[in-house]
PDB file of N, CA and C in Angstrom:
ATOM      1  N   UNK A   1      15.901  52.291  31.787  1.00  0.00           N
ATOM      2  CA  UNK A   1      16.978  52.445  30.833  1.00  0.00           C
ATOM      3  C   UNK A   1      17.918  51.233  30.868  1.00  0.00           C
ATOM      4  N   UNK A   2      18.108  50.978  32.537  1.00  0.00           N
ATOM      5  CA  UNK A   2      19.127  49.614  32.332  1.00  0.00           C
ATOM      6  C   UNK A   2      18.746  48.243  31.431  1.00  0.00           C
ATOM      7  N   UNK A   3      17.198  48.153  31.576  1.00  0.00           N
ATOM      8  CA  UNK A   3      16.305  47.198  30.919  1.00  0.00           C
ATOM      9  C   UNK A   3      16.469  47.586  29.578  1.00  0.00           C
ATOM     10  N   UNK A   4      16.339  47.960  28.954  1.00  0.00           N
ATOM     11  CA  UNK A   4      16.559  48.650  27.453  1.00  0.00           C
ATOM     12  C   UNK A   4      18.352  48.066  27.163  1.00  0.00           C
ATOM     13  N   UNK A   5      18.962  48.722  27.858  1.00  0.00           N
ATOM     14  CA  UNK A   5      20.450  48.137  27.969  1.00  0.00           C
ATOM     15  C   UNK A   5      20.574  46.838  27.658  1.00  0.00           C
ATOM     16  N   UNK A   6      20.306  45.849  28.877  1.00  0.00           N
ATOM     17  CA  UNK A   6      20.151  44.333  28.970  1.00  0.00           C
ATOM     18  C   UNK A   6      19.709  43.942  27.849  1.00  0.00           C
ATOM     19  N   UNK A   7      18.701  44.258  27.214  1.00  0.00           N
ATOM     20  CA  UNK A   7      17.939  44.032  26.081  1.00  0.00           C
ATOM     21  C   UNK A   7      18.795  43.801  25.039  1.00  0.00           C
ATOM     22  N   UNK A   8      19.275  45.474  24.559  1.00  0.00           N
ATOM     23  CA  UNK A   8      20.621  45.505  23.704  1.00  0.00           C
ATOM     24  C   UNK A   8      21.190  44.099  23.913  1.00  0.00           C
ATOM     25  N   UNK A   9      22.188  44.011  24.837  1.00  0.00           N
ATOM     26  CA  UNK A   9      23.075  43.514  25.123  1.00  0.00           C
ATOM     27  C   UNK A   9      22.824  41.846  24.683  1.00  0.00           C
ATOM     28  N   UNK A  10      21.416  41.530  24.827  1.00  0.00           N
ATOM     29  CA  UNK A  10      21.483  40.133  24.814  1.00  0.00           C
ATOM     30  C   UNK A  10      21.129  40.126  23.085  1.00  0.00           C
ATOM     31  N   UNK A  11      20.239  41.048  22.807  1.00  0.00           N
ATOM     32  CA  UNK A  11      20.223  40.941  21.078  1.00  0.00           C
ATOM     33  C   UNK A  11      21.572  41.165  19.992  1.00  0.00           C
ATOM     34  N   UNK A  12      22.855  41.660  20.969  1.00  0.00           N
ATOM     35  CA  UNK A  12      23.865  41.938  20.512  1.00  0.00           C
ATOM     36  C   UNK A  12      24.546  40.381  20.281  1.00  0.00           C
ATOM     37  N   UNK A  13      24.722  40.198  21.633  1.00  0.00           N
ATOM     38  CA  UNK A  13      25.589  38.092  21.361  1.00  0.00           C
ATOM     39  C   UNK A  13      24.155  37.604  20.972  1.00  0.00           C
ATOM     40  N   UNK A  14      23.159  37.689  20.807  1.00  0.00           N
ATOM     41  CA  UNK A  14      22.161  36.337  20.129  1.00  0.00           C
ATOM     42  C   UNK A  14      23.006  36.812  18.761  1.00  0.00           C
ATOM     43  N   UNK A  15      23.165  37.952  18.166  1.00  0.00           N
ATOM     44  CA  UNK A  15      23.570  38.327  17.197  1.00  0.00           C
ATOM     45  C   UNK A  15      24.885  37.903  16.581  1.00  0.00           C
ATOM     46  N   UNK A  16      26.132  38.279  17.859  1.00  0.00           N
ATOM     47  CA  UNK A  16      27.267  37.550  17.033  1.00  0.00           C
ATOM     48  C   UNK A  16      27.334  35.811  17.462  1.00  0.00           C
ATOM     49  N   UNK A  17      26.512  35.389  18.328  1.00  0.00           N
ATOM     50  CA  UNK A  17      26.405  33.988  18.331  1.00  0.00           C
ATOM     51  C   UNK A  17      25.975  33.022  17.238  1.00  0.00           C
ATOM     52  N   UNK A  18      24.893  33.935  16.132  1.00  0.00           N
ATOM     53  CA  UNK A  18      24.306  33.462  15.159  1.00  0.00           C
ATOM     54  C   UNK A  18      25.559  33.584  13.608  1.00  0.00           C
ATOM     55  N   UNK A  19      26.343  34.469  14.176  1.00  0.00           N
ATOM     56  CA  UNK A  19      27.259  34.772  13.149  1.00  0.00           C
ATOM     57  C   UNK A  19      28.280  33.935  12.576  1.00  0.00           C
ATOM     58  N   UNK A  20      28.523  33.230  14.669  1.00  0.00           N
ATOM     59  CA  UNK A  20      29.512  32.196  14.244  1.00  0.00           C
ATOM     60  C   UNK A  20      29.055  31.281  14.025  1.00  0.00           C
ATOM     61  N   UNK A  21      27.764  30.895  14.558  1.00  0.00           N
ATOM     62  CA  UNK A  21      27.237  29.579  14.000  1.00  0.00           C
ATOM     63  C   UNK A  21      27.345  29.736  12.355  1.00  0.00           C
ATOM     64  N   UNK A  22      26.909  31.054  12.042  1.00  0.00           N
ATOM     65  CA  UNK A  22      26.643  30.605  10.303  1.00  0.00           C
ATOM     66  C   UNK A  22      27.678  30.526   9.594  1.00  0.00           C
ATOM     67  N   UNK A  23      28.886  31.044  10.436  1.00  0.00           N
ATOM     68  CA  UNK A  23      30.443  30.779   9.620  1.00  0.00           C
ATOM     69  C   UNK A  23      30.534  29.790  10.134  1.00  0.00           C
ATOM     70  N   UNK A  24      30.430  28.780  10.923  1.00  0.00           N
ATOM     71  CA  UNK A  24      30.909  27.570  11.307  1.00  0.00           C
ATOM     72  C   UNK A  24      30.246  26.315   9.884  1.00  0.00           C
ATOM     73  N   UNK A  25      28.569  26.697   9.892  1.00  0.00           N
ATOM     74  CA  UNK A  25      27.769  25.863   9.247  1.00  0.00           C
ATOM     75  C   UNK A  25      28.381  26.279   7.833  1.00  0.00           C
ATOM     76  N   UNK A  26      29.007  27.238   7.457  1.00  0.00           N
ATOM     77  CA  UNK A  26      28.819  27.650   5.916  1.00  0.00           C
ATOM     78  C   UNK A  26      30.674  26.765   5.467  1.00  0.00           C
ATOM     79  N   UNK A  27      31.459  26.905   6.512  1.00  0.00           N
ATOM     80  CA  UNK A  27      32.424  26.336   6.377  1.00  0.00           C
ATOM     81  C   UNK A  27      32.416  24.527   6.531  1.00  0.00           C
ATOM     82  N   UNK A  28      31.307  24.219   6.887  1.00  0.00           N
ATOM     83  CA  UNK A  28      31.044  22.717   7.187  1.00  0.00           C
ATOM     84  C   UNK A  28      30.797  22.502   5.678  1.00  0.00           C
ATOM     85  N   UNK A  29      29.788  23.546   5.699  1.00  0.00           N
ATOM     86  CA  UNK A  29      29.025  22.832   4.142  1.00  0.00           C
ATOM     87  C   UNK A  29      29.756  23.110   2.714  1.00  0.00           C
ATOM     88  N   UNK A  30      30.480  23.645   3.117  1.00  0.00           N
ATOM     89  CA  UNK A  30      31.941  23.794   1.826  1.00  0.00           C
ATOM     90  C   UNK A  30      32.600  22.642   2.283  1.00  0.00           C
ATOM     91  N   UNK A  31      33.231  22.177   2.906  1.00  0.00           N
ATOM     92  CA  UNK A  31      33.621  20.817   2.806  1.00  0.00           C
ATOM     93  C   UNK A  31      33.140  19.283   2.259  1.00  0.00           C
ATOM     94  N   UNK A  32      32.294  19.863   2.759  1.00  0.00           N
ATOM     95  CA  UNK A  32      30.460  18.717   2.399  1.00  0.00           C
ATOM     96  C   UNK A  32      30.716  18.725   0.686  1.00  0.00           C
ATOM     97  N   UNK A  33      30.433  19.905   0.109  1.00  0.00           N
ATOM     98  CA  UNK A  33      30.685  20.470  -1.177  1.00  0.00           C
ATOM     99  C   UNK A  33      31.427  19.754  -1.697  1.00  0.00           C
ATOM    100  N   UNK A  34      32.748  19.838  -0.988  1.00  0.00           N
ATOM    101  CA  UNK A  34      34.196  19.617  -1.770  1.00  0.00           C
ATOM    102  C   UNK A  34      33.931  17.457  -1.725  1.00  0.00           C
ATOM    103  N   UNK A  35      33.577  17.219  -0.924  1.00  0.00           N
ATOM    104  CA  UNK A  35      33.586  16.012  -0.783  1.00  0.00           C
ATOM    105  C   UNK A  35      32.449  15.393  -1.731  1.00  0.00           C
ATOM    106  N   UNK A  36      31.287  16.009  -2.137  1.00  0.00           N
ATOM    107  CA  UNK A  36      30.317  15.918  -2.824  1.00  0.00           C
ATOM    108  C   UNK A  36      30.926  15.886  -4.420  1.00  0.00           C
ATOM    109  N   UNK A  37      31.717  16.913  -4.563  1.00  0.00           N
ATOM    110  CA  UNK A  37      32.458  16.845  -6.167  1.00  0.00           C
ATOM    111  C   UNK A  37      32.965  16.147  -5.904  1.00  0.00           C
ATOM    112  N   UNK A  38      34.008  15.545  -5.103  1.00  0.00           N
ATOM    113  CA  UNK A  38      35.333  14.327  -5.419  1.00  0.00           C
ATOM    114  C   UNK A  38      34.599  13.083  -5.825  1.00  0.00           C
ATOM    115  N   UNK A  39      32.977  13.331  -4.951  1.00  0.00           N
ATOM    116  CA  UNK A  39      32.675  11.622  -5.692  1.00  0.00           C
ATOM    117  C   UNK A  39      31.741  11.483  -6.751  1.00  0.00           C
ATOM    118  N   UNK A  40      31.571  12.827  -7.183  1.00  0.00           N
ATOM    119  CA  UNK A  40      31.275  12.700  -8.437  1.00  0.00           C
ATOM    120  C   UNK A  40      32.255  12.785  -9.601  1.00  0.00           C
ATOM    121  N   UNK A  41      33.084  13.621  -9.619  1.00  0.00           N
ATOM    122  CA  UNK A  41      34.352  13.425 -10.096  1.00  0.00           C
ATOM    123  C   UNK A  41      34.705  11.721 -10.295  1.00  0.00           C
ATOM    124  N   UNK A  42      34.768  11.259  -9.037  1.00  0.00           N
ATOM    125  CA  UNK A  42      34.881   9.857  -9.072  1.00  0.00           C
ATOM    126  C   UNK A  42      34.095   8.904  -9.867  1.00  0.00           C
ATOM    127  N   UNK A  43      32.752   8.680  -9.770  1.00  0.00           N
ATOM    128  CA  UNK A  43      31.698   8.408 -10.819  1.00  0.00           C
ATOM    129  C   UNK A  43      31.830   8.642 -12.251  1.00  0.00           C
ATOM    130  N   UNK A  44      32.444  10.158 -12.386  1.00  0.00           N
ATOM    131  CA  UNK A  44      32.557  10.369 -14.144  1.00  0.00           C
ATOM    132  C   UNK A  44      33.689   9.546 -14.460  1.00  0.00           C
ATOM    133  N   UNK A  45      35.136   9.665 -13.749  1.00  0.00           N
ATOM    134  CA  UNK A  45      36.196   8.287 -14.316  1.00  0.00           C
ATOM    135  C   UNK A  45      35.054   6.634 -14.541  1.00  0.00           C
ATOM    136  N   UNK A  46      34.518   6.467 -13.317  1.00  0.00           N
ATOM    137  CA  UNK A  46      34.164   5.312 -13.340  1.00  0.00           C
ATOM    138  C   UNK A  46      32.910   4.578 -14.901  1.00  0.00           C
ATOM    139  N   UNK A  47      32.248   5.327 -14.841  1.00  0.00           N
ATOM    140  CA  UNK A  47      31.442   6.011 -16.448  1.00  0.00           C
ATOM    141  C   UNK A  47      31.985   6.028 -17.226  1.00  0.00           C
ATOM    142  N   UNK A  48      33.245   6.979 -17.380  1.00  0.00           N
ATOM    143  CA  UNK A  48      33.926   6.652 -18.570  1.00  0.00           C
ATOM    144  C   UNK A  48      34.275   5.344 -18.890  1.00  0.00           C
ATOM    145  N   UNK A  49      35.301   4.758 -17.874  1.00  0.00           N
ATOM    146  CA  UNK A  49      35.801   3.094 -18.379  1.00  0.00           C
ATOM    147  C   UNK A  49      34.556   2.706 -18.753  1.00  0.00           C
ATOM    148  N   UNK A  50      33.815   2.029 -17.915  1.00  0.00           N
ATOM    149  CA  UNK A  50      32.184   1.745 -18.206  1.00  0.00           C
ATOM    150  C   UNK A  50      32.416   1.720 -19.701  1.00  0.00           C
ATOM    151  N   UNK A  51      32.208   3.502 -20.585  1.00  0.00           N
ATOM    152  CA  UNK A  51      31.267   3.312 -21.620  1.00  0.00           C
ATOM    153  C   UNK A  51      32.076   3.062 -22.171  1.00  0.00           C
ATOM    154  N   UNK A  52      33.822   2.764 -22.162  1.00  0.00           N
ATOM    155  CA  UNK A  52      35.170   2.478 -22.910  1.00  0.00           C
ATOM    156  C   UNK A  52      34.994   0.491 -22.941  1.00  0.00           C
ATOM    157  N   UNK A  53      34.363  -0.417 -21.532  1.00  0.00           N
ATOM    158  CA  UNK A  53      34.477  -1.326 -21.973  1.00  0.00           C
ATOM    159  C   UNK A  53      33.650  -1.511 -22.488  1.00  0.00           C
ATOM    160  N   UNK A  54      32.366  -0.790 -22.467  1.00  0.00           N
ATOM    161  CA  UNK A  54      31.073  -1.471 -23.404  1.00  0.00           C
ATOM    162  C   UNK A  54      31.289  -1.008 -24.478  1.00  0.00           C
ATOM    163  N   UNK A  55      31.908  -0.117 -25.178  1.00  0.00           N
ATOM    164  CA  UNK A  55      32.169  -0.452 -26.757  1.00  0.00           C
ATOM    165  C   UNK A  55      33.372  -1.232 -27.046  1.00  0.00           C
ATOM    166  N   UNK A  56      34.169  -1.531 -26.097  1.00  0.00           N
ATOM    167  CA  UNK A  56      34.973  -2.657 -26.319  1.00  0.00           C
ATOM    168  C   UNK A  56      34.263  -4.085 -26.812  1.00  0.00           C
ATOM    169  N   UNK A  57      33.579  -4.008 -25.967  1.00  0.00           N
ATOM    170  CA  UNK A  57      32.221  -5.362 -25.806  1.00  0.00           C
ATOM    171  C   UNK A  57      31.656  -5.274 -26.983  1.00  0.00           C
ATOM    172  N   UNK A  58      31.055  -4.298 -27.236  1.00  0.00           N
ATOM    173  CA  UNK A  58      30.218  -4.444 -28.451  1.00  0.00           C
ATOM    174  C   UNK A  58      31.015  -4.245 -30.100  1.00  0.00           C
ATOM    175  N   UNK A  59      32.125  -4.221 -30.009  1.00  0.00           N
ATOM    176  CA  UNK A  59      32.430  -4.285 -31.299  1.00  0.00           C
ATOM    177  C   UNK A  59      32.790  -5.221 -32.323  1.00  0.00           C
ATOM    178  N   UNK A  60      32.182  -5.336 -33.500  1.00  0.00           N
ATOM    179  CA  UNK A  60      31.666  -6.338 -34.255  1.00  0.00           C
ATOM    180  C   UNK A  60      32.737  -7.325 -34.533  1.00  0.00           C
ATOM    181  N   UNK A  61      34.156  -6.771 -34.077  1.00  0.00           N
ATOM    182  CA  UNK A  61      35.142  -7.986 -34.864  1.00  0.00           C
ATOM    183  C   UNK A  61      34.997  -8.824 -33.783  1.00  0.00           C
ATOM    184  N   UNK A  62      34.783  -8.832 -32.282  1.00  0.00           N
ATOM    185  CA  UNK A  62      34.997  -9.525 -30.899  1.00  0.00           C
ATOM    186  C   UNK A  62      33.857 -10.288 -30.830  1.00  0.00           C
ATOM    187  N   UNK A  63      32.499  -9.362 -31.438  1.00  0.00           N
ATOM    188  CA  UNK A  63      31.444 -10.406 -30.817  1.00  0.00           C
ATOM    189  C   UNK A  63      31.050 -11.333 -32.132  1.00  0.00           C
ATOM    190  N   UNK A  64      31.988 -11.043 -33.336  1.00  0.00           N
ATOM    191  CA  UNK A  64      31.644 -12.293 -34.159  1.00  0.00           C
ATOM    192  C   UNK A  64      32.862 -13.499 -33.853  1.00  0.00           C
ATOM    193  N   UNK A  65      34.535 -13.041 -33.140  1.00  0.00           N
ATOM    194  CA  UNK A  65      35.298 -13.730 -32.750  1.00  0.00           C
ATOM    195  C   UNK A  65      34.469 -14.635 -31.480  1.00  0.00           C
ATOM    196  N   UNK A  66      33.766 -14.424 -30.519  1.00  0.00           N
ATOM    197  CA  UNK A  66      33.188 -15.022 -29.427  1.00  0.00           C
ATOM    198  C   UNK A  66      31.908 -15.703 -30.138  1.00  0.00           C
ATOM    199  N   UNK A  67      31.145 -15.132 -30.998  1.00  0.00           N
ATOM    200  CA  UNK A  67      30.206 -16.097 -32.087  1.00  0.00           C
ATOM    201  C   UNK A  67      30.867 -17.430 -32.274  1.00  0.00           C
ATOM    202  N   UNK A  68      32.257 -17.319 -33.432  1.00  0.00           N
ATOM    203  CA  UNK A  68      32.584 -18.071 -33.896  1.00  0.00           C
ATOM    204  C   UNK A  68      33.420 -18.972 -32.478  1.00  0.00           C
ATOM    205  N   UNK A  69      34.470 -18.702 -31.520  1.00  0.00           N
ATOM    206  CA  UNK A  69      35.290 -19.655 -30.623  1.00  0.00           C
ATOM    207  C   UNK A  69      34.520 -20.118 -29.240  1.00  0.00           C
ATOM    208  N   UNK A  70      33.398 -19.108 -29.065  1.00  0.00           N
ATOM    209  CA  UNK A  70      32.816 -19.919 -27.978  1.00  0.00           C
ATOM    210  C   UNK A  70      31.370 -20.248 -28.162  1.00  0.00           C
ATOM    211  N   UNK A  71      30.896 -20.169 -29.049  1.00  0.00           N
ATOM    212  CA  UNK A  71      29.211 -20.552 -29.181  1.00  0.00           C
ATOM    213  C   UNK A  71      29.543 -21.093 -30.536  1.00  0.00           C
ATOM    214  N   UNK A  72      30.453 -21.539 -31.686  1.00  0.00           N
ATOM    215  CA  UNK A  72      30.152 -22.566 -32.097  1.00  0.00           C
ATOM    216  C   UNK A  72      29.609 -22.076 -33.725  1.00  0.00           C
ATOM    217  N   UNK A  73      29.637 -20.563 -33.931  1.00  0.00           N
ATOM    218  CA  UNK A  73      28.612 -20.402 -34.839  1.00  0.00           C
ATOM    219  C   UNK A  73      29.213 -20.242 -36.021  1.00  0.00           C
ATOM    220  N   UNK A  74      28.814 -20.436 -37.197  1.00  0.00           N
ATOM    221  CA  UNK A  74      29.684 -20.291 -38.456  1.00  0.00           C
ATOM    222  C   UNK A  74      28.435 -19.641 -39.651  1.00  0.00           C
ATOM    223  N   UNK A  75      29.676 -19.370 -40.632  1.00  0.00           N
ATOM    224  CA  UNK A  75      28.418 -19.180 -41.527  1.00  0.00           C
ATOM    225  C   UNK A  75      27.840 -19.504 -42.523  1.00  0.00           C
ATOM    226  N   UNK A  76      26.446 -19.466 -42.933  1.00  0.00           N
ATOM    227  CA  UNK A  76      25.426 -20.635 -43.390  1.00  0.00           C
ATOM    228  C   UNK A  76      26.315 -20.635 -45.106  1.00  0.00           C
ATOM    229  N   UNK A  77      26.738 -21.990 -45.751  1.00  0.00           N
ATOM    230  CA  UNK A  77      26.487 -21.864 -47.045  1.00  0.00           C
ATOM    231  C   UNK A  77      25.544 -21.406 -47.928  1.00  0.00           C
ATOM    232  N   UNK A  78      25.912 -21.085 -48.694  1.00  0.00           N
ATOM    233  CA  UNK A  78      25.059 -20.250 -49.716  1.00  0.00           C
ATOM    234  C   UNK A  78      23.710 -20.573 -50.397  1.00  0.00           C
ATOM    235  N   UNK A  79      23.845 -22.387 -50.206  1.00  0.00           N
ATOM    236  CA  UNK A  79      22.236 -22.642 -50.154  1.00  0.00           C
ATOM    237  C   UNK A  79      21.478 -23.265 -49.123  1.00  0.00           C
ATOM    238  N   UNK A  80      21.722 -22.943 -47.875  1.00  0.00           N
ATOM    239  CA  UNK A  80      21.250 -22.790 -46.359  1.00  0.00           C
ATOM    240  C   UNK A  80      20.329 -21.539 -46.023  1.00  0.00           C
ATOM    241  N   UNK A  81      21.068 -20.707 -47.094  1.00  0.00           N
ATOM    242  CA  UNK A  81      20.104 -19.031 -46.524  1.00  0.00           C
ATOM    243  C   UNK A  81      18.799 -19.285 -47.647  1.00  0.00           C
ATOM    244  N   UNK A  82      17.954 -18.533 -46.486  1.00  0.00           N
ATOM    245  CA  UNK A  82      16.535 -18.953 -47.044  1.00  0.00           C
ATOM    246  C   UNK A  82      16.301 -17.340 -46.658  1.00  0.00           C
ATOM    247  N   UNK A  83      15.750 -16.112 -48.433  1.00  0.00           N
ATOM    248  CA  UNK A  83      15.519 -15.185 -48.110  1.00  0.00           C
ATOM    249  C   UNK A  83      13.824 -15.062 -47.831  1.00  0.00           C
ATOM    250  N   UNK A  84      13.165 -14.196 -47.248  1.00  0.00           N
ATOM    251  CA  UNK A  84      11.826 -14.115 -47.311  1.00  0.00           C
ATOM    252  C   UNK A  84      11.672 -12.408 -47.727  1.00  0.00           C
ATOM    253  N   UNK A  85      10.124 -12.410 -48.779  1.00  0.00           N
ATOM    254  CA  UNK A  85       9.568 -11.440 -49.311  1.00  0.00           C
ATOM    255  C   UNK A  85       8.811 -11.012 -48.108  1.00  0.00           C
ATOM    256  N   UNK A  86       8.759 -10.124 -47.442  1.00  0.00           N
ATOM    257  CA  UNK A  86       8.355  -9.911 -46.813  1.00  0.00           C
ATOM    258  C   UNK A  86       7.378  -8.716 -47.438  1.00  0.00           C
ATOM    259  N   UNK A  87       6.941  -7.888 -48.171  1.00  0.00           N
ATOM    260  CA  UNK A  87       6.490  -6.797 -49.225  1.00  0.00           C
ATOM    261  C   UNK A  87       5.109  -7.629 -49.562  1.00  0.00           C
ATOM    262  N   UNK A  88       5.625  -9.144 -50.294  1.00  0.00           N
ATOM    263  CA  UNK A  88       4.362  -9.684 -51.173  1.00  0.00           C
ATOM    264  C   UNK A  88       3.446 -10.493 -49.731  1.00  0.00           C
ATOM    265  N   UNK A  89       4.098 -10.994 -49.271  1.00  0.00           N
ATOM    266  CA  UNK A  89       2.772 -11.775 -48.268  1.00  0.00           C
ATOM    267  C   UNK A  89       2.123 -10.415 -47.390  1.00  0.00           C
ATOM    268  N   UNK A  90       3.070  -9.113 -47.221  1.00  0.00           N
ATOM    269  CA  UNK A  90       2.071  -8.098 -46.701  1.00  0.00           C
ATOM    270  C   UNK A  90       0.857  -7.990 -47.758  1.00  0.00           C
ATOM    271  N   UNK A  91       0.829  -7.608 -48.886  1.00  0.00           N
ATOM    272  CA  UNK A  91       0.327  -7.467 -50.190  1.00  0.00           C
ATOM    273  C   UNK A  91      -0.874  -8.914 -50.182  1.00  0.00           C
ATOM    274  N   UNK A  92      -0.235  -9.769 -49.822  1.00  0.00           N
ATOM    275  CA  UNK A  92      -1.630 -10.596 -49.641  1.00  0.00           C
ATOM    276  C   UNK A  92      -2.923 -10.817 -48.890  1.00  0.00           C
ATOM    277  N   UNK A  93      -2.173 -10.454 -47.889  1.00  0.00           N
ATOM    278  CA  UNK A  93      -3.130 -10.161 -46.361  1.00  0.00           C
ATOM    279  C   UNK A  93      -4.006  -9.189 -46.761  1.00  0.00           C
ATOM    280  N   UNK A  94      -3.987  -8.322 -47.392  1.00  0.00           N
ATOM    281  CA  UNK A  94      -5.029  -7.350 -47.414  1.00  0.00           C
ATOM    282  C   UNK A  94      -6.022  -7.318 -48.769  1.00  0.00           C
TER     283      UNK A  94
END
């Protein structure tokens, strides 16, 4: 009977030993959590600017201002542009 007892007894603390471990681990990993959102949280600000300067970047009045003041480029007089049919030489090929 005492053996039966002992038995109890040790399946009792394996029992609340496992308990606190899993409140210890479950309270670790909520922190883990919390630290896991802040840097994603962090990432979405950083993303945003991101996609705020790349349409800064890409918008047409800036990148024809940087066309024209730092690469020089202007635009062609009116008998410089050379259009092409592109319809009839398909039309020939075949």
């Amino acid at each position: 009977m005492k053996g039966h007892l002992a038995l109890l007894g040790v399946f009792v603390l394996g029992s609340a030993l496992a308990v606190v471990y899993t409140k210890f681990r479950l309270r670790y990993l909520f922190t883990e959590i919390g630290k896991v959102e802040h840097t994603i949280s962090n990432y979405q600000v950083e993303w945003d600017k991101l996609q705020l300067e790349r349409s800064t970047l890409a918008a047409p009045g800036r990148i024809e201002r940087v066309a024209r003041g730092k690469l020089g480029f202007v635009f062609p007089e009116r008998k410089e542009i050379v259009y092409l049919d592109i319809g009839s030489s398909a039309r020939k090929r075949n």
